[in-house]
Protein backbone atom coordinates (compact mmCIF):
# COMPACT_ATOMS: atom_id res chain seq x y z
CA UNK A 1 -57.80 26.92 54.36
CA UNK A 2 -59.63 23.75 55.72
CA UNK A 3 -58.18 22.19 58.79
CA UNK A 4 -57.46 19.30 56.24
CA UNK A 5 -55.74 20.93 53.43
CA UNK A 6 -53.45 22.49 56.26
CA UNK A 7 -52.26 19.43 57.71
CA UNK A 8 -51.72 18.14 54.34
CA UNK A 9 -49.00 20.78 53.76
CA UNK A 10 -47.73 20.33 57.47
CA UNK A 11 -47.02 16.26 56.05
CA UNK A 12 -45.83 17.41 52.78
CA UNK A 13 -43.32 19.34 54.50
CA UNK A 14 -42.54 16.26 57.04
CA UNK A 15 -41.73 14.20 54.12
CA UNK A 16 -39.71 16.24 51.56
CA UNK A 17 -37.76 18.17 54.84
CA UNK A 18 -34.66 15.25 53.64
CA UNK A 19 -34.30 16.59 50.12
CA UNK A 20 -32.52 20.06 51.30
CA UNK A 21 -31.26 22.46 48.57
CA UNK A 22 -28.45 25.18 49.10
CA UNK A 23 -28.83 28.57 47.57
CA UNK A 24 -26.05 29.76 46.04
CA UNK A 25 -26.20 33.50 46.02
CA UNK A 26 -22.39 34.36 45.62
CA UNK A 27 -22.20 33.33 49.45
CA UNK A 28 -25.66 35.00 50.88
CA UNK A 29 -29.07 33.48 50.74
CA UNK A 30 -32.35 34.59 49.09
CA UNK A 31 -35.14 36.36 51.66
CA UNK A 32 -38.74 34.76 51.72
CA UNK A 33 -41.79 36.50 53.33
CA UNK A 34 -44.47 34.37 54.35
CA UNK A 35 -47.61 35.84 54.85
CA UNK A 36 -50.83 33.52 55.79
CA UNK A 37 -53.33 34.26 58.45
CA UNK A 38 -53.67 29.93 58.70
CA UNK A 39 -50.61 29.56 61.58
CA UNK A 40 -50.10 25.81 60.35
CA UNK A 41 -49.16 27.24 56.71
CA UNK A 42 -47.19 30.06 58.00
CA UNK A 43 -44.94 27.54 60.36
CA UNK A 44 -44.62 24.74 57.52
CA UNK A 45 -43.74 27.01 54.70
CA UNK A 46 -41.22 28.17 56.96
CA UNK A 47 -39.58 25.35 57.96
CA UNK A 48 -40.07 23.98 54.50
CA UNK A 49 -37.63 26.99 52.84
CA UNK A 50 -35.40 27.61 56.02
CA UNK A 51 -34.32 23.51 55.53
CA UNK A 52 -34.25 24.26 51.68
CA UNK A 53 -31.68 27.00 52.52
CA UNK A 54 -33.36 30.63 52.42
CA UNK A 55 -34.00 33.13 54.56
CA UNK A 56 -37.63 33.29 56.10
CA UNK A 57 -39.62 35.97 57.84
CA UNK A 58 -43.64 35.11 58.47
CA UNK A 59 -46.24 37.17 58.97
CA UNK A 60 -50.07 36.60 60.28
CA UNK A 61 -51.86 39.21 58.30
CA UNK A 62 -50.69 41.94 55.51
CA UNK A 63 -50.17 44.94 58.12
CA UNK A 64 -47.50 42.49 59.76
CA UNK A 65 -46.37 41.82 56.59
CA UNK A 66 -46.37 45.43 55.61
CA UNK A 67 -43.75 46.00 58.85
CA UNK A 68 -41.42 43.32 57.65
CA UNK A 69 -41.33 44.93 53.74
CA UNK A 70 -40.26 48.20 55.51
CA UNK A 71 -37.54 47.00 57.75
CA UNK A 72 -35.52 44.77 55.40
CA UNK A 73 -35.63 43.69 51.45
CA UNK A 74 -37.03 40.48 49.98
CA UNK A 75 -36.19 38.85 47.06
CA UNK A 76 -39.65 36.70 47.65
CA UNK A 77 -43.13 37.63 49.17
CA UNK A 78 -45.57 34.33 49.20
CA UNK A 79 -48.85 35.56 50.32
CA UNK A 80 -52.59 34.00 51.02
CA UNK A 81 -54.61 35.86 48.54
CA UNK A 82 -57.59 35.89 51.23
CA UNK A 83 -56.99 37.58 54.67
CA UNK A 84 -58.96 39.24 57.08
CA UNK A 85 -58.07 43.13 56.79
CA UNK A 86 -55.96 43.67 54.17
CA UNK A 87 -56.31 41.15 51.18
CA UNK A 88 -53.32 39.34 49.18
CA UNK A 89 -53.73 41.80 45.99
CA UNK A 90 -53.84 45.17 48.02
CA UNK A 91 -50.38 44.22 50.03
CA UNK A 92 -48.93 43.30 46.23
CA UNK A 93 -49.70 46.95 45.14
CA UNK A 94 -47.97 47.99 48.52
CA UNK A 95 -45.43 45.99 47.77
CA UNK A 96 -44.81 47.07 44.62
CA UNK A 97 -44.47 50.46 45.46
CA UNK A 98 -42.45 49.56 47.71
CA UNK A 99 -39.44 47.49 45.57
CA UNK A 100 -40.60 46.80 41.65
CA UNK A 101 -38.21 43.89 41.61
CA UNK A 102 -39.88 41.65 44.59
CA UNK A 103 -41.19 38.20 43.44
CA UNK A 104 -44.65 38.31 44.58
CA UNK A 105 -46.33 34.73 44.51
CA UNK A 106 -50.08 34.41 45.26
CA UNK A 107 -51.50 31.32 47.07
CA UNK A 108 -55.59 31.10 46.72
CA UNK A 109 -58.08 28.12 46.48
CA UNK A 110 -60.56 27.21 43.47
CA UNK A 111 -63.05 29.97 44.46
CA UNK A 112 -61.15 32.78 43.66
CA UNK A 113 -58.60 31.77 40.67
CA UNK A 114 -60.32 34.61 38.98
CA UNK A 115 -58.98 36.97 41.72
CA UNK A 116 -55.16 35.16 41.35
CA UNK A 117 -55.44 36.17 37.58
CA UNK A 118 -56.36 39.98 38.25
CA UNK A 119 -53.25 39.86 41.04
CA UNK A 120 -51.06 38.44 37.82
CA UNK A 121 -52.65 41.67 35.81
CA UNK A 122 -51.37 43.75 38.77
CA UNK A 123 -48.25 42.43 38.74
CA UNK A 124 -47.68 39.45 40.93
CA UNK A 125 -45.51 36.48 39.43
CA UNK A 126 -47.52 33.54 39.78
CA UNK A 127 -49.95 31.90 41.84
CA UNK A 128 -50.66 28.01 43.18
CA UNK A 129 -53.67 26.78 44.02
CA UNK A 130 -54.35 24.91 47.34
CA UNK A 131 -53.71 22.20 47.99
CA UNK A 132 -50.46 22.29 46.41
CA UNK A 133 -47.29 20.20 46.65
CA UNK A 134 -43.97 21.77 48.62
CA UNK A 135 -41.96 21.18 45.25
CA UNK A 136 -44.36 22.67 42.91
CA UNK A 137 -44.21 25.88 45.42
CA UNK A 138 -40.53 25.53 45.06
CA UNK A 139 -40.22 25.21 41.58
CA UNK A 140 -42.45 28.21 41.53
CA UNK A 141 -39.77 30.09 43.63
CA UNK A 142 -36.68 29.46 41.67
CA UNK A 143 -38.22 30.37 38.70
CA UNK A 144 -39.30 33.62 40.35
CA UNK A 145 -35.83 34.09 41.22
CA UNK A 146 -34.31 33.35 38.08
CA UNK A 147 -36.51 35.84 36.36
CA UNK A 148 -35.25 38.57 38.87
CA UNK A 149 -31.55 37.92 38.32
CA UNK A 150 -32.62 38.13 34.69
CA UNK A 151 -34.16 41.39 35.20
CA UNK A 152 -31.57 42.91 37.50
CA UNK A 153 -28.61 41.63 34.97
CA UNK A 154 -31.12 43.29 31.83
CA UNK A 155 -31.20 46.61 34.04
CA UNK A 156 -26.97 46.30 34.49
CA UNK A 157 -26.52 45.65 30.97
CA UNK A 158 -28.82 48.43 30.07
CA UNK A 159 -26.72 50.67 32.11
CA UNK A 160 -23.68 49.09 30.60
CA UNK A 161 -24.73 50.21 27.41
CA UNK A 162 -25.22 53.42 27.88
CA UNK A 163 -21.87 54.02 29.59
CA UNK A 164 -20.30 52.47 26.80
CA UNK A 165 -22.06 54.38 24.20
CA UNK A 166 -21.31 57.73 25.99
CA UNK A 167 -17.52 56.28 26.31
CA UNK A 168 -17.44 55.90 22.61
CA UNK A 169 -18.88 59.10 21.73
CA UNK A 170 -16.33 61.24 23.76
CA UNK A 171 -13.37 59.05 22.28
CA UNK A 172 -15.11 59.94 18.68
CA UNK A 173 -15.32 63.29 19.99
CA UNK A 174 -11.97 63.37 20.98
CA UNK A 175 -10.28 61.89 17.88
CA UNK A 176 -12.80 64.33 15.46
CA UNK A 177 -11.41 67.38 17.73
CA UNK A 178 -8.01 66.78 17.52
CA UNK A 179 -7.61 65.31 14.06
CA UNK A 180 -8.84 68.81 13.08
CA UNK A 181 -6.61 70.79 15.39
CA UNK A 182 -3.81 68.84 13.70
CA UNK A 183 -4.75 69.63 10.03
CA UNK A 184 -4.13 72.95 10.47
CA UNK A 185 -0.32 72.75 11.74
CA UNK A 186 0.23 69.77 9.32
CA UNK A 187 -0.85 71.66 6.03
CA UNK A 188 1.63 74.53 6.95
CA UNK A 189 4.59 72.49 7.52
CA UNK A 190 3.50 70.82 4.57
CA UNK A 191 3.64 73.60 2.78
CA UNK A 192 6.90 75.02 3.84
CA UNK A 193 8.55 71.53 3.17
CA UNK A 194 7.26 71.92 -0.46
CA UNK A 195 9.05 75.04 -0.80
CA UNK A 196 11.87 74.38 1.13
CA UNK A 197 12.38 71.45 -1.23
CA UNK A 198 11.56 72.99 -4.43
CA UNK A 199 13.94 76.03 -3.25
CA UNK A 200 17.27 73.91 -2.50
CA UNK A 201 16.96 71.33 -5.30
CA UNK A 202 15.96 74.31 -8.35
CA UNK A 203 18.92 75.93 -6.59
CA UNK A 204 20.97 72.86 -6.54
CA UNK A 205 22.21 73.87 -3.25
CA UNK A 206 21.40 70.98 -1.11
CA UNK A 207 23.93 67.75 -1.51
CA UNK A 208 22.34 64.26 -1.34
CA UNK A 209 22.43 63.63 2.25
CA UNK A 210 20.22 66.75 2.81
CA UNK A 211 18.21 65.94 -0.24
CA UNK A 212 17.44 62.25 1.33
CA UNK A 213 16.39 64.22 4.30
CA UNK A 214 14.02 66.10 3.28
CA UNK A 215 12.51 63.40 0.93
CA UNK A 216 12.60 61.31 4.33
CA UNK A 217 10.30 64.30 5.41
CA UNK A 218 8.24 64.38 3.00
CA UNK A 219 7.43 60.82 2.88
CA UNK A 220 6.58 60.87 6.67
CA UNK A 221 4.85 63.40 6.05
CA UNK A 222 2.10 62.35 3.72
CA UNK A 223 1.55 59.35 6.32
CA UNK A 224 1.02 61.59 8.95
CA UNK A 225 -1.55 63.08 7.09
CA UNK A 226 -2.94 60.08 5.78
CA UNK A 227 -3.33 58.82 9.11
CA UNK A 228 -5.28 62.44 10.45
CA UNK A 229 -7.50 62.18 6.96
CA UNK A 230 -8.68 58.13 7.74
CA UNK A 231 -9.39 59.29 11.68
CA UNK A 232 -11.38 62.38 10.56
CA UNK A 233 -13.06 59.88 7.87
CA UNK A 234 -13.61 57.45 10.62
CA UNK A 235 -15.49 59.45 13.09
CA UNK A 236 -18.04 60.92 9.88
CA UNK A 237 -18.61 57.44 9.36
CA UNK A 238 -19.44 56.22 12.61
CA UNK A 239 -21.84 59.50 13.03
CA UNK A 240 -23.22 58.92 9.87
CA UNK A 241 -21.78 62.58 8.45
CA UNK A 242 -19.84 60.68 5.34
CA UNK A 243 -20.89 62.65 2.79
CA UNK A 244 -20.43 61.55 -0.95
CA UNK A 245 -19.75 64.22 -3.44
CA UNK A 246 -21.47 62.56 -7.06
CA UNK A 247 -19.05 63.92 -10.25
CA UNK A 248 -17.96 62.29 -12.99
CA UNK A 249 -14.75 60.83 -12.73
CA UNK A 250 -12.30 58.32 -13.81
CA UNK A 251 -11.52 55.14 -11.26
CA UNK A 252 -8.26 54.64 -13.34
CA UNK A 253 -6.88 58.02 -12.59
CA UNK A 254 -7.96 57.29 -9.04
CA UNK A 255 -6.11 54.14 -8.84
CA UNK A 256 -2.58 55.68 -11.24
CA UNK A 257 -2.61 58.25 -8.40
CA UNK A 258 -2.90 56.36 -5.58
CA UNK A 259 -0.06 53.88 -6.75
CA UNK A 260 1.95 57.17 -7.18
CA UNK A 261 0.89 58.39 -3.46
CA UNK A 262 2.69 54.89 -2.26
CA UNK A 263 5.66 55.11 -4.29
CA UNK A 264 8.14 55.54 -1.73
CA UNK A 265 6.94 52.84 0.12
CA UNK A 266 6.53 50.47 -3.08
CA UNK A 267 10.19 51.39 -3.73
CA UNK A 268 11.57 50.55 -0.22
CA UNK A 269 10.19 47.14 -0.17
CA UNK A 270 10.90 46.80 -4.06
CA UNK A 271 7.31 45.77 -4.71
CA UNK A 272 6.27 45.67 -8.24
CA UNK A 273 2.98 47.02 -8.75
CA UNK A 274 0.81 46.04 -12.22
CA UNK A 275 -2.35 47.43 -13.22
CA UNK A 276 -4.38 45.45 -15.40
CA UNK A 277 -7.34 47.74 -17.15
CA UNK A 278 -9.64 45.77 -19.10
CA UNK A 279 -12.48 48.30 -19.22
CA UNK A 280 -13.10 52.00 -18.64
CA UNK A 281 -13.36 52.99 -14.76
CA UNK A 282 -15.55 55.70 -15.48
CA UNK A 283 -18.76 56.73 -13.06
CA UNK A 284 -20.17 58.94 -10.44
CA UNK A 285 -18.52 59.38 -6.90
CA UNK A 286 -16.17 61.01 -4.92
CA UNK A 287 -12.88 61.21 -6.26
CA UNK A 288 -10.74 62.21 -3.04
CA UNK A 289 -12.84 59.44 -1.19
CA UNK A 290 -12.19 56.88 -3.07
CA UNK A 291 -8.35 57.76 -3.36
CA UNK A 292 -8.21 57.17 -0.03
CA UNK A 293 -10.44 53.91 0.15
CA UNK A 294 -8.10 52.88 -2.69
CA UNK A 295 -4.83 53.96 -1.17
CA UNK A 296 -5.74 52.28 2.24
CA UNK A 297 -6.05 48.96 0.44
CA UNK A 298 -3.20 49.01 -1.85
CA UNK A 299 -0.61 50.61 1.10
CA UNK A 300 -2.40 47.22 2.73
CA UNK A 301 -1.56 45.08 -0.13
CA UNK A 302 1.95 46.58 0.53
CA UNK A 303 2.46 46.72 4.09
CA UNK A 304 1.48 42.89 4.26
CA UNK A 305 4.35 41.79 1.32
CA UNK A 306 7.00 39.96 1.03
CA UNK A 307 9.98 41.87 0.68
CA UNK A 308 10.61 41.93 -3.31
CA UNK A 309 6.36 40.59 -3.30
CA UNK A 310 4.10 41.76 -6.28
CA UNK A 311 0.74 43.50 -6.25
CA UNK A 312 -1.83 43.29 -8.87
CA UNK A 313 -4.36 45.52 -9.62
CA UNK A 314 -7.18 44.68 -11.90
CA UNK A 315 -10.37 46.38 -13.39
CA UNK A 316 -13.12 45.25 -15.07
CA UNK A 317 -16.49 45.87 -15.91
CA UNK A 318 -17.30 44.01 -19.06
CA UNK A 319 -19.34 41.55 -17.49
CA UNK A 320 -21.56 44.52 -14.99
CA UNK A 321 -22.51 47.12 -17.13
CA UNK A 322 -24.00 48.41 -14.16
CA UNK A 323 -20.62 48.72 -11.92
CA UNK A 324 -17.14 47.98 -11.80
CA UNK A 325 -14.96 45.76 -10.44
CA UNK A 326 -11.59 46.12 -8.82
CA UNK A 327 -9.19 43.49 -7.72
CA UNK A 328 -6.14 44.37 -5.65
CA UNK A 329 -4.22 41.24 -5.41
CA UNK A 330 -0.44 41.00 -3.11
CA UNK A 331 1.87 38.24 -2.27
CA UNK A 332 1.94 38.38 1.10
CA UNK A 333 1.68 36.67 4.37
CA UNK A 334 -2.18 36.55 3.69
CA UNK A 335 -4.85 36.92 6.73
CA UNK A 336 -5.59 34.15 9.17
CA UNK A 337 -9.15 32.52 9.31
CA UNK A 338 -9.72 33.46 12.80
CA UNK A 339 -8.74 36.96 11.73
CA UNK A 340 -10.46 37.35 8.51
CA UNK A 341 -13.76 38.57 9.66
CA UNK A 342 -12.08 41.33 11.75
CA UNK A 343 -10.15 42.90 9.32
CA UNK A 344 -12.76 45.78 8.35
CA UNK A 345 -13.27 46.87 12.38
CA UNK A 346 -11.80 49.90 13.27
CA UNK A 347 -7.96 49.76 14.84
CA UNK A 348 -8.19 45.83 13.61
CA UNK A 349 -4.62 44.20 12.43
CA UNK A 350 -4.58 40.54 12.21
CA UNK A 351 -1.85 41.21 14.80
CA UNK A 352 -2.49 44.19 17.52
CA UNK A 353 -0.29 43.54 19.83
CA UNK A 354 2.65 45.80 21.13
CA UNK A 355 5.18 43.46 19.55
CA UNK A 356 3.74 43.84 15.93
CA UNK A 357 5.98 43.34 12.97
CA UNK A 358 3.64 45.87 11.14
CA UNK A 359 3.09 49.20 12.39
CA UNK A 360 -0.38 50.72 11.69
CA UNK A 361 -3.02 51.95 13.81
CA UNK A 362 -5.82 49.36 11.91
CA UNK A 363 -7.56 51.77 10.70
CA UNK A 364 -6.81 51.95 6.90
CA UNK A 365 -9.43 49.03 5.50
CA UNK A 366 -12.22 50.17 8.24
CA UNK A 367 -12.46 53.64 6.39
CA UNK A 368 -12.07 51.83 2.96
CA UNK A 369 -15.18 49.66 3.89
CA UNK A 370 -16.88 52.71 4.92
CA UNK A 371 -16.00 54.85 1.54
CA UNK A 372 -17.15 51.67 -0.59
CA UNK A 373 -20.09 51.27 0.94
CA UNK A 374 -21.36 55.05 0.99
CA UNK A 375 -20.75 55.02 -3.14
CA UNK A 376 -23.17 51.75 -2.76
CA UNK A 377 -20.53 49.35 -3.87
CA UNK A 378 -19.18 46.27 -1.71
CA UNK A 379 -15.57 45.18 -0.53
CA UNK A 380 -14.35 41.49 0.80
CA UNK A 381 -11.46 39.89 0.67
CA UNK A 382 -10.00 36.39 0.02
CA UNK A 383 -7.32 35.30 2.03
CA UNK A 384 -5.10 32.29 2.78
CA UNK A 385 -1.93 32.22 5.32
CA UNK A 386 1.37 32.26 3.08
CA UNK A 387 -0.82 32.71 0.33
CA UNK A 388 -1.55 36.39 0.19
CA UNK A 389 -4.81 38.03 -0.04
CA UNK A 390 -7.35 39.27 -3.05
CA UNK A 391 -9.36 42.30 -2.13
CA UNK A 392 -12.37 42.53 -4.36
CA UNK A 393 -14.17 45.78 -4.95
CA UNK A 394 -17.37 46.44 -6.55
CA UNK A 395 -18.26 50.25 -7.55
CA UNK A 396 -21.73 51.30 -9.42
CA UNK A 397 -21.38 53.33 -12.07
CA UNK A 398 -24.54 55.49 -11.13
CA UNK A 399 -24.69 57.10 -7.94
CA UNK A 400 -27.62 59.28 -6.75
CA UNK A 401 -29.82 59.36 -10.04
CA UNK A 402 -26.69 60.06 -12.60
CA UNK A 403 -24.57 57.76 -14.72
CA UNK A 404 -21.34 57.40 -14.80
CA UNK A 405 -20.66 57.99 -18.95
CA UNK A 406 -19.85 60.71 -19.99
């Protein structure tokens, strides 16, 4: 650097020393290396960024430079890209090995812009050329900065991610593992309550108290297992292990035994339940599945009701001859619009708080959504507050190369 270009950035200094800038680092301030074998540059970049509130070191030549790198961190290194010894682009490969994340900014005249570009190749931010204004170093600075906070916040979100994903894994893994270990226990008692209850009431040895009790049982018990079937549904889902079974089979019996599954619960709110059958529900899926899918919605449809409400279900395919649509429609309190796009997450009420008037672990539409959707078909809902809610279903009749006919 000329004698003249130097003093030029000694005055440029002078006169923008008045506009001075905090850094705001969350209360600590942002380390500059200077590194210039011209003493006039070194002193009045220094001064420059100390006023503008960093941190400066300096440095006459790139093994001084080198020293500083090892004893403390910097978030910036401005170099001279021509030095005597060591050049600007061999201490930014030293400095790269040394910490990836340093903002390296190259300063070089006309001559050797070529060289500035190969430094960019090797991994330097930027460069300016001399002469160059304080405030277009500056500028060069913060952006340098604001790319490394960007990088650094990528790198912790990155991380973030992965934690989370293993989090969510071992929960899956938990819920898979011990909604199987329940099954197990659950079917026994099950079946001991069947004959238990077939036993006293062919026997007519049980009076009505006893025989409330054990329908009480058996009512509580079908929900418990209702409950381990959707988590065990849930976690195939989410691993992509729902597997479809593809026979022939009737989406009215589905739906008559479903409503029939929910009877006690229809009978202790006194909801009156319709089913509307304009055409034939016949095609290819997975009968079990979609008694569930369709359970979860109507015991929905239910759970959400007024007491003495109404549900209507409704089937049609007249107008698709290529699928079939369902409509499950209630009375109830009917999904708010904040709400409505949440329904169909996993352990999702419109209301999850501890204080709920409806118990439920959310899980019941998620698993619906997930059956639906692995036959091909579609759910969504329409929903007003106090106005109740329509869920809408639509099933193809061929799945996996068949038809549903018979």
């Amino acid at each position: 650097m000329s004698p003249n270009q130097s003093s030029d950035v000694s005055s440029t200094a002078v006169l923008e020393n008045e506009h001075l800038a905090a850094v705001d680092k969350g209360g600590g301030k942002d380390r500059i290396l200077v590194v210039d074998d011209e003493e006039a540059v070194v002193g009045a970049l220094a001064e420059f960024f100390t006023l503008r509130g960093y941190e400066v070191e300096t440095a006459m030549n790139s093994r001084q430079a080198l020293g500083r790198i090892h004893d403390q961190s910097f978030s910036i290194v401005i170099s001279d890209l021509r030095m005597p010894g060591m050049n600007g682009v061999e201490l930014l490969e030293h400095v790269m090995d040394e910490d990836p994340e340093t903002v390296m900014i190259i300063m070089t005249g006309y001559a050797s812009v070529q060289s500035a570009v190969d430094a960019l190749k090797k991994g330097a931010y930027d460069y300016v050329v001399k002469p160059f204004s304080m405030y277009e170093l500056e500028k060069t600075v913060k952006l340098g900065l604001e790319k490394r906070r960007l990088q650094r916040e990528n790198v912790e979100l990155s991380h973030l991610t992965r934690k989370l994903i293993e989090v969510d894994q071992i929960k899956s893994n938990i819920i898979s593992t011990v909604s199987h270990e329940f099954r197990t226990p659950l079917m026994s008692l099950k079946g001991y309550l069947t004959m238990m209850t077939q036993f006293l009431e062919e026997g007519d040895e049980a009076n009505v108290t006893e025989k409330t009790w054990l329908r009480a049982m058996k009512d509580n018990l079908g929900r418990l297992e209702m409950l381990i079937l959707n988590l065990l549904l849930m976690t195939e889902a989410n691993a992509g292990d729902l597997l479809i079974t593809t026979d022939r089979i009737d989406l009215s019996q589905v739906i008559g035994e479903s409503i029939s599954r929910l009877d006690p619960l229809t009978r202790t709110k006194e909801i009156a339940i319709s089913f509307d059958q304009v055409d034939d529900g016949k095609l290819v899926g997975d009968a079990e599945k979609l008694g569930v899918a369709v359970t979860n919605i109507l015991e929905n449809a239910i759970k959400f009701n007024l007491e003495s409400g109404a549900v209507e279900i409704g089937m049609t395919g007249t107008s698709d001859p290529e699928g079939v649509r369902l409509s499950i429609l209630d009375t109830g309190i009917g999904i708010p619009d904040n709400k409505i796009g949440s329904i169909f997450n996993s352990f999702t009420q419109g209301d999850m708080t501890h204080t709920r008037r409806f118990a439920g672990a959310g899980l019941g539409l998620s698993v619906a959504k997930a059956i639906v959707e692995a036959h091909g078909g579609s759910i969504d809902v329409v929903s007003k507050p106090g106005q109740g809610s329509t869920f809408h279903v639509w099933l193809p009749r061929r799945y996996g190369g068949e038809h549903g006919e018979n």
